[in-house]
N, C-alpha and C. Protein backbone atom coordinates (compact mmCIF):
# COMPACT_ATOMS: atom_id res chain seq x y z
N UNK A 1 -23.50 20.30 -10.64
CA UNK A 1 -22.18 19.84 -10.26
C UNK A 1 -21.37 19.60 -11.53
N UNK A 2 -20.10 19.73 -11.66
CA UNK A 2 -19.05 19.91 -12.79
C UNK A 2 -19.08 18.31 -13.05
N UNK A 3 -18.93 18.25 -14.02
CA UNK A 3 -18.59 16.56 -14.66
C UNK A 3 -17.11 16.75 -14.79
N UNK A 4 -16.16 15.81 -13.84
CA UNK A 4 -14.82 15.86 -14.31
C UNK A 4 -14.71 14.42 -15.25
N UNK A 5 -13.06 14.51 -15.66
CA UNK A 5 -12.91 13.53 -16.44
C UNK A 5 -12.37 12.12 -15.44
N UNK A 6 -12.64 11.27 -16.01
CA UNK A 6 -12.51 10.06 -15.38
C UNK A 6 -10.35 10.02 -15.22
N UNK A 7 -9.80 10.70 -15.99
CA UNK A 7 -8.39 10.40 -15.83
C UNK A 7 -8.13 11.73 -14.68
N UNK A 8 -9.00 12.69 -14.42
CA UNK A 8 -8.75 14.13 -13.64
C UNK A 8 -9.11 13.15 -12.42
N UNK A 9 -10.02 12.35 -12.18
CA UNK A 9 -10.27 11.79 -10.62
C UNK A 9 -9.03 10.67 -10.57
N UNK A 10 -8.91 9.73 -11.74
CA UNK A 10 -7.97 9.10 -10.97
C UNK A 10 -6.69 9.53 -10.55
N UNK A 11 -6.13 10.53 -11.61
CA UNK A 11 -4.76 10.96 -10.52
C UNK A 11 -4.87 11.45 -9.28
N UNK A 12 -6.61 12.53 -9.39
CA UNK A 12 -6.85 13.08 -7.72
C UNK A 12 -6.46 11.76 -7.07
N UNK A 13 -7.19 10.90 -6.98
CA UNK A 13 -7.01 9.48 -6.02
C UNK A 13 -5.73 9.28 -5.84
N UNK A 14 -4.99 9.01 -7.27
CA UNK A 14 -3.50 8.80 -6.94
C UNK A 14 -2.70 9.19 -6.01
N UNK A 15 -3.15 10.66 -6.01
CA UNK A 15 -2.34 11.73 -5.10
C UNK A 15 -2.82 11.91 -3.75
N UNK A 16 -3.56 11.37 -3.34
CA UNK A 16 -4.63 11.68 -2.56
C UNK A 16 -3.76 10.59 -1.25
N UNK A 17 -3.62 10.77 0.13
CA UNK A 17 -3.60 9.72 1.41
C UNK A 17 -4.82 9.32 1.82
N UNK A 18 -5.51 8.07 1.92
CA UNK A 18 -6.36 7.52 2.58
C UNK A 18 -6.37 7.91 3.89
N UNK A 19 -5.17 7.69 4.22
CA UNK A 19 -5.19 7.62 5.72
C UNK A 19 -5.43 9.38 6.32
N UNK A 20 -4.71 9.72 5.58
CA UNK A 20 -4.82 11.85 5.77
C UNK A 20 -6.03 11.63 5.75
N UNK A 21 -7.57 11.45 4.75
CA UNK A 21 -8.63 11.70 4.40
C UNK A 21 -9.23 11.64 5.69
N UNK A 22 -9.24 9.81 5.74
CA UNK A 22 -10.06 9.40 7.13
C UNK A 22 -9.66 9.76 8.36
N UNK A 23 -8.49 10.23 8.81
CA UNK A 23 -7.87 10.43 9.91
C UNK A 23 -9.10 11.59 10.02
N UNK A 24 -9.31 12.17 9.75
CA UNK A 24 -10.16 13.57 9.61
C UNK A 24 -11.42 13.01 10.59
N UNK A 25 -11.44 11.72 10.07
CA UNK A 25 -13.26 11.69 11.02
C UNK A 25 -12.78 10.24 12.18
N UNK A 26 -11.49 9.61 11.69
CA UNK A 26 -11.69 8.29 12.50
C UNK A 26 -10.24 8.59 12.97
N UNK A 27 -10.59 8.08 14.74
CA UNK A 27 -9.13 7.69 15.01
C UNK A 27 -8.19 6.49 14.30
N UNK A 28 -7.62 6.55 13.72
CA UNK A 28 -6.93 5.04 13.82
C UNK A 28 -5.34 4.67 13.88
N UNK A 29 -5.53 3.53 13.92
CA UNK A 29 -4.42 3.12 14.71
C UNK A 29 -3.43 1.96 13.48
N UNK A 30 -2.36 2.06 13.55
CA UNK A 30 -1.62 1.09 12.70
C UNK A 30 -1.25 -0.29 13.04
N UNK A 31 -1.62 -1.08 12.22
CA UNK A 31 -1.90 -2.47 12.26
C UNK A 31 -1.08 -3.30 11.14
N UNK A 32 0.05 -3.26 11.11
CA UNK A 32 1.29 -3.85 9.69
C UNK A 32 0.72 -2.88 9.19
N UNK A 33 0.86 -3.33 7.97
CA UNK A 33 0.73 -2.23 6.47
C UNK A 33 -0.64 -1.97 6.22
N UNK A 34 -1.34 -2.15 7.36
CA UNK A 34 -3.06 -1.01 7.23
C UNK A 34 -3.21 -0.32 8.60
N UNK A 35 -4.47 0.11 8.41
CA UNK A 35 -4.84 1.26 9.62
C UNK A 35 -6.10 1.00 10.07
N UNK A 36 -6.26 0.53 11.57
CA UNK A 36 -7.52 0.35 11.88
C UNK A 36 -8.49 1.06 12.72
N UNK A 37 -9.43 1.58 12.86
CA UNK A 37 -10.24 2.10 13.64
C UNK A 37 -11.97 1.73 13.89
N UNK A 38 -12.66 2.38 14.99
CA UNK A 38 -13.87 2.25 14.88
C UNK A 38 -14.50 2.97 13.86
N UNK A 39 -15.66 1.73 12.75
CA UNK A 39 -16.10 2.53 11.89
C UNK A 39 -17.11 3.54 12.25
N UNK A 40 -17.16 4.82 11.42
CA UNK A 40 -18.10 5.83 11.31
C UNK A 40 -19.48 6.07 11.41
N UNK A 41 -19.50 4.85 10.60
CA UNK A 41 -21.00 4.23 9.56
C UNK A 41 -22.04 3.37 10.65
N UNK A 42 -21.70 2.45 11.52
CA UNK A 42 -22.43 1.97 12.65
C UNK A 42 -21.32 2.07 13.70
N UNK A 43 -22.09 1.52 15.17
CA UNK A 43 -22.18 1.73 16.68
C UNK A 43 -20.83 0.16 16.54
N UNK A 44 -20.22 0.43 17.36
CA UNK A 44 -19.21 -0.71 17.67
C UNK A 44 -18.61 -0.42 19.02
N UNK A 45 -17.85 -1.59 19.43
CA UNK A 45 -16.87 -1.50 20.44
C UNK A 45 -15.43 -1.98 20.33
N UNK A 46 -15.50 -3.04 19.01
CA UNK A 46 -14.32 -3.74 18.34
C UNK A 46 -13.60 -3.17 16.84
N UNK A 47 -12.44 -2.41 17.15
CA UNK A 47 -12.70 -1.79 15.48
C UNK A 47 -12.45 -2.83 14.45
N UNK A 48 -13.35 -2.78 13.37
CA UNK A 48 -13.42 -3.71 12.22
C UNK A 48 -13.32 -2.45 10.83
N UNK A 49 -12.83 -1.48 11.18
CA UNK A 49 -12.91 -0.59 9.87
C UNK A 49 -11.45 -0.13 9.27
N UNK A 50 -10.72 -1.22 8.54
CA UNK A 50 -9.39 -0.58 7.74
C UNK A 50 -9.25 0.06 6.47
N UNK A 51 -8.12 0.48 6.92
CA UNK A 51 -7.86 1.52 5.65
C UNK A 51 -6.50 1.11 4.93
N UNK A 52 -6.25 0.95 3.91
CA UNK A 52 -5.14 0.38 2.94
C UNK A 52 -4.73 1.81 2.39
N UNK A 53 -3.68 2.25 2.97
CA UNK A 53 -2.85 3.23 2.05
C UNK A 53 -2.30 2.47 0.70
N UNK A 54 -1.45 0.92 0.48
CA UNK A 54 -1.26 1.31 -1.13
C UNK A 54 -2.46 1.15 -1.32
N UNK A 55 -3.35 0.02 -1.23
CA UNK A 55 -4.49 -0.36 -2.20
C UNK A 55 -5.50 1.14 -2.25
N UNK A 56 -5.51 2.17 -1.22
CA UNK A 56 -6.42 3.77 -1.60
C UNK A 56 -7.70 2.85 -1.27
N UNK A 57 -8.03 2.37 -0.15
CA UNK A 57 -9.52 2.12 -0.29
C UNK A 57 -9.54 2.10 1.31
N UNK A 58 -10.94 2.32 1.83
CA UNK A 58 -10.93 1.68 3.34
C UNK A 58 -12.48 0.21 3.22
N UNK A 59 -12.31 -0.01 4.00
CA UNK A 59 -13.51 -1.23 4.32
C UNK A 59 -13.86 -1.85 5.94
N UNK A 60 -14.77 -1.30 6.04
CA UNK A 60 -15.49 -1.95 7.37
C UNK A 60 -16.24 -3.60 7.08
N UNK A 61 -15.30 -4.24 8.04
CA UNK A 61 -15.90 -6.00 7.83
C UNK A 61 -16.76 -6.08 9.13
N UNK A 62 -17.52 -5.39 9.64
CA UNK A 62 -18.43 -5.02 10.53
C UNK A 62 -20.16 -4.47 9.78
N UNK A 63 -19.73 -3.92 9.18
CA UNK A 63 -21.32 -2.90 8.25
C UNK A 63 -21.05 -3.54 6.80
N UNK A 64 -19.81 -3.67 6.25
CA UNK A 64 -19.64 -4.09 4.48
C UNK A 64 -19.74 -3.32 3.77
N UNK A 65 -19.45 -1.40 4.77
CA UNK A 65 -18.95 -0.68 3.61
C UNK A 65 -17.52 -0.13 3.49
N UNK A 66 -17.88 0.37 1.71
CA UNK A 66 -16.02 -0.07 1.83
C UNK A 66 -15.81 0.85 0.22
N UNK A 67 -14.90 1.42 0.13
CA UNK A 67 -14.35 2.24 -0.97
C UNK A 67 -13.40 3.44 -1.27
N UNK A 68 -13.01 4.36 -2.13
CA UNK A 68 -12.00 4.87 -2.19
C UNK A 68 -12.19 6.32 -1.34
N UNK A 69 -11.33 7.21 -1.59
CA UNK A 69 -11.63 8.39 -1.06
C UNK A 69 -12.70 8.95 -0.69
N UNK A 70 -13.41 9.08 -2.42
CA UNK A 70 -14.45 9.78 -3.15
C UNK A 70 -15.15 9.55 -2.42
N UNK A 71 -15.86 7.86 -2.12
CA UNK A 71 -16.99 7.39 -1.51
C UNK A 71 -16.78 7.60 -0.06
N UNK A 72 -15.80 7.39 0.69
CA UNK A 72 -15.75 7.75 2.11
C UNK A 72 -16.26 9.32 2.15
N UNK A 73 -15.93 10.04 1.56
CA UNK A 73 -16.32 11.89 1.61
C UNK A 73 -17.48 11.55 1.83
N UNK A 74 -18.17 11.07 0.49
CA UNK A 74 -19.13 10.96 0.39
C UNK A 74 -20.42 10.54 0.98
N UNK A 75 -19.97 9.96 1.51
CA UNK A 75 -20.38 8.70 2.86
C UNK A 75 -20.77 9.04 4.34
N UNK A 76 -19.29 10.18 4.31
CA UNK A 76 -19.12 11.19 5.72
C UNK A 76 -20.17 11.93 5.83
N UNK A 77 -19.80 12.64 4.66
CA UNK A 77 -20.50 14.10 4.91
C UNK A 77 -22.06 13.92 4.06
């Protein structure tokens, strides 16, 4: 696998929508200035999994996982 540079990922991130990313695997729904849905990662019925477009991160307060793009891909697939 290619070693990029640490300033080549953060602008990816920069540029990057959280919400575009995850929309891909999670429904969610808008909640003020975040986005909530059922998380991916475990079985639920209450969604506890948001996503912060400015802050670029999501976090499930259900399982306690939680991070930027990269790691959600990562995570997914």
């Amino acid at each position: 696998m290619p070693k990029y540079s640490r300033d080549f990922l953060t602008d990816l991130a920069d540029r990057t929508s959280m919400v575009e990313v995850v929309s891909r695997h999670v429904q969610l729904k808008k909640r003020g200035s975040n986005w909530l849905g059922l998380c991916p990662f475990h079985q639920e019925k209450t969604p506890s999994f948001l996503v912060s477009e400015s802050k670029r991160i999501f976090k499930c307060f259900g399982c306690g996982v939680g991070g930027d793009a990269f790691k959600f891909i990562t995570l997914i697939e």
